[in-house]
C-alpha atoms as a PDB file:
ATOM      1  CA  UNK A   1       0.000   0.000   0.000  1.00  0.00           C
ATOM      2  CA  UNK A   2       1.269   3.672  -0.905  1.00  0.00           C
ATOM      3  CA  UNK A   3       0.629   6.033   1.021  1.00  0.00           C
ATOM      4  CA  UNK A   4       1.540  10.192   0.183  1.00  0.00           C
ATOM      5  CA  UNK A   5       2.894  11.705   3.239  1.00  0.00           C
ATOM      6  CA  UNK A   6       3.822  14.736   1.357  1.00  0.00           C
ATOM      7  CA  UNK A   7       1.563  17.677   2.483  1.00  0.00           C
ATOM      8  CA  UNK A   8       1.764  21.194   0.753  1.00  0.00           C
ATOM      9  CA  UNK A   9       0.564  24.198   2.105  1.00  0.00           C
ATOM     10  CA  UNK A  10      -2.211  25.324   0.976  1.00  0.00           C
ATOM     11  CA  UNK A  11      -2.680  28.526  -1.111  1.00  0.00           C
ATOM     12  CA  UNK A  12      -4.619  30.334   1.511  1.00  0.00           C
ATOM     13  CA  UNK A  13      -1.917  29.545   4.119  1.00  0.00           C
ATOM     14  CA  UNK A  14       0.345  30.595   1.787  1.00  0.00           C
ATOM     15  CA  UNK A  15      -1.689  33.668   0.763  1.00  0.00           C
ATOM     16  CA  UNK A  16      -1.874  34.788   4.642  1.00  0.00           C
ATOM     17  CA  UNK A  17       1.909  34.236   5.120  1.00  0.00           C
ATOM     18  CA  UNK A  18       3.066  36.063   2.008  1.00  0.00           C
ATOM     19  CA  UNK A  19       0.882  39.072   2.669  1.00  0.00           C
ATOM     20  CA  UNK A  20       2.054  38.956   6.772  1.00  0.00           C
ATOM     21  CA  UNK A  21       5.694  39.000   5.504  1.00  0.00           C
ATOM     22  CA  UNK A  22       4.727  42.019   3.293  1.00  0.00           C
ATOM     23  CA  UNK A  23       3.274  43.897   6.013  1.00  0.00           C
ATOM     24  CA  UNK A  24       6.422  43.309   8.245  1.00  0.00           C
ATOM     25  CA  UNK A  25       8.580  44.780   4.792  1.00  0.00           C
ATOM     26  CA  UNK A  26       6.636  47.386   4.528  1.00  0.00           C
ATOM     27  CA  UNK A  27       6.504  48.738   7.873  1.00  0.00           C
ATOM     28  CA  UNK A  28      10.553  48.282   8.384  1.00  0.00           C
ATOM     29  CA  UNK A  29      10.882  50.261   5.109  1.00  0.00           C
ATOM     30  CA  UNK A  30       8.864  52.795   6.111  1.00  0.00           C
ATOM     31  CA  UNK A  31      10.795  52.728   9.432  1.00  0.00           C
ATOM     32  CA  UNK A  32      13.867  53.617   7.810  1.00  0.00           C
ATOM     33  CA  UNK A  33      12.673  56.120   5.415  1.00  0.00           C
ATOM     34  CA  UNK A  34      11.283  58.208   8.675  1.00  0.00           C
ATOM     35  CA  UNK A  35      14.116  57.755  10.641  1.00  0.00           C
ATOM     36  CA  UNK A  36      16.930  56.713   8.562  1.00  0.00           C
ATOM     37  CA  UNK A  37      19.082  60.311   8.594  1.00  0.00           C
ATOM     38  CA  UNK A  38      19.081  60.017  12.207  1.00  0.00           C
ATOM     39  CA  UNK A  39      20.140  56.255  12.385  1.00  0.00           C
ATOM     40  CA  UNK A  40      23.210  57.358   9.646  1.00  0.00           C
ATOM     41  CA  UNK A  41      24.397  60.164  11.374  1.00  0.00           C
ATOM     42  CA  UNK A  42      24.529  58.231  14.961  1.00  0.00           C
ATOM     43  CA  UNK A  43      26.208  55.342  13.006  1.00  0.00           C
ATOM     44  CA  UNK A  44      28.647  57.816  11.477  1.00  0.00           C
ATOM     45  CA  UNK A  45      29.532  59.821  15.009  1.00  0.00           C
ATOM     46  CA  UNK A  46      30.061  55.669  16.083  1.00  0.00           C
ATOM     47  CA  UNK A  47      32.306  55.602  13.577  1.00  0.00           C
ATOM     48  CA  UNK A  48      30.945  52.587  11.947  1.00  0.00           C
ATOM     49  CA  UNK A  49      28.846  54.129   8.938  1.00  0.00           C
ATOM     50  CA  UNK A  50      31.046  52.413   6.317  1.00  0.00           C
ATOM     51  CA  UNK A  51      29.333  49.020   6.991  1.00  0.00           C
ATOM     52  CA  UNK A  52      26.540  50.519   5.366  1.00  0.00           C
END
């Protein structure tokens, strides 16, 4: 007897993830556009702005 163990996600899963992940993207982005002068210049008084 064969049996299919193999399970895929399915697409609403999928769906649900893909548009949580986009969320999480989108709201980091929009982090950095709001504050990302002020994160540069305290990396560059650091001294470690060249790692960006």
């Amino acid at each position: 007897m064969r049996t299919d163990t193999k399970t895929s996600l399915s697409p609403l899963v999928l769906a649900l993830f893909t548009g949580a992940l986009a969320i999480v993207f989108l709201l980091a982005f929009q982090g950095w556009i709001a504050h990302g002068a002020d994160i540069f210049l305290s990396l560059a008084e650091a001294g470690i702005s060249w790692c960006f």
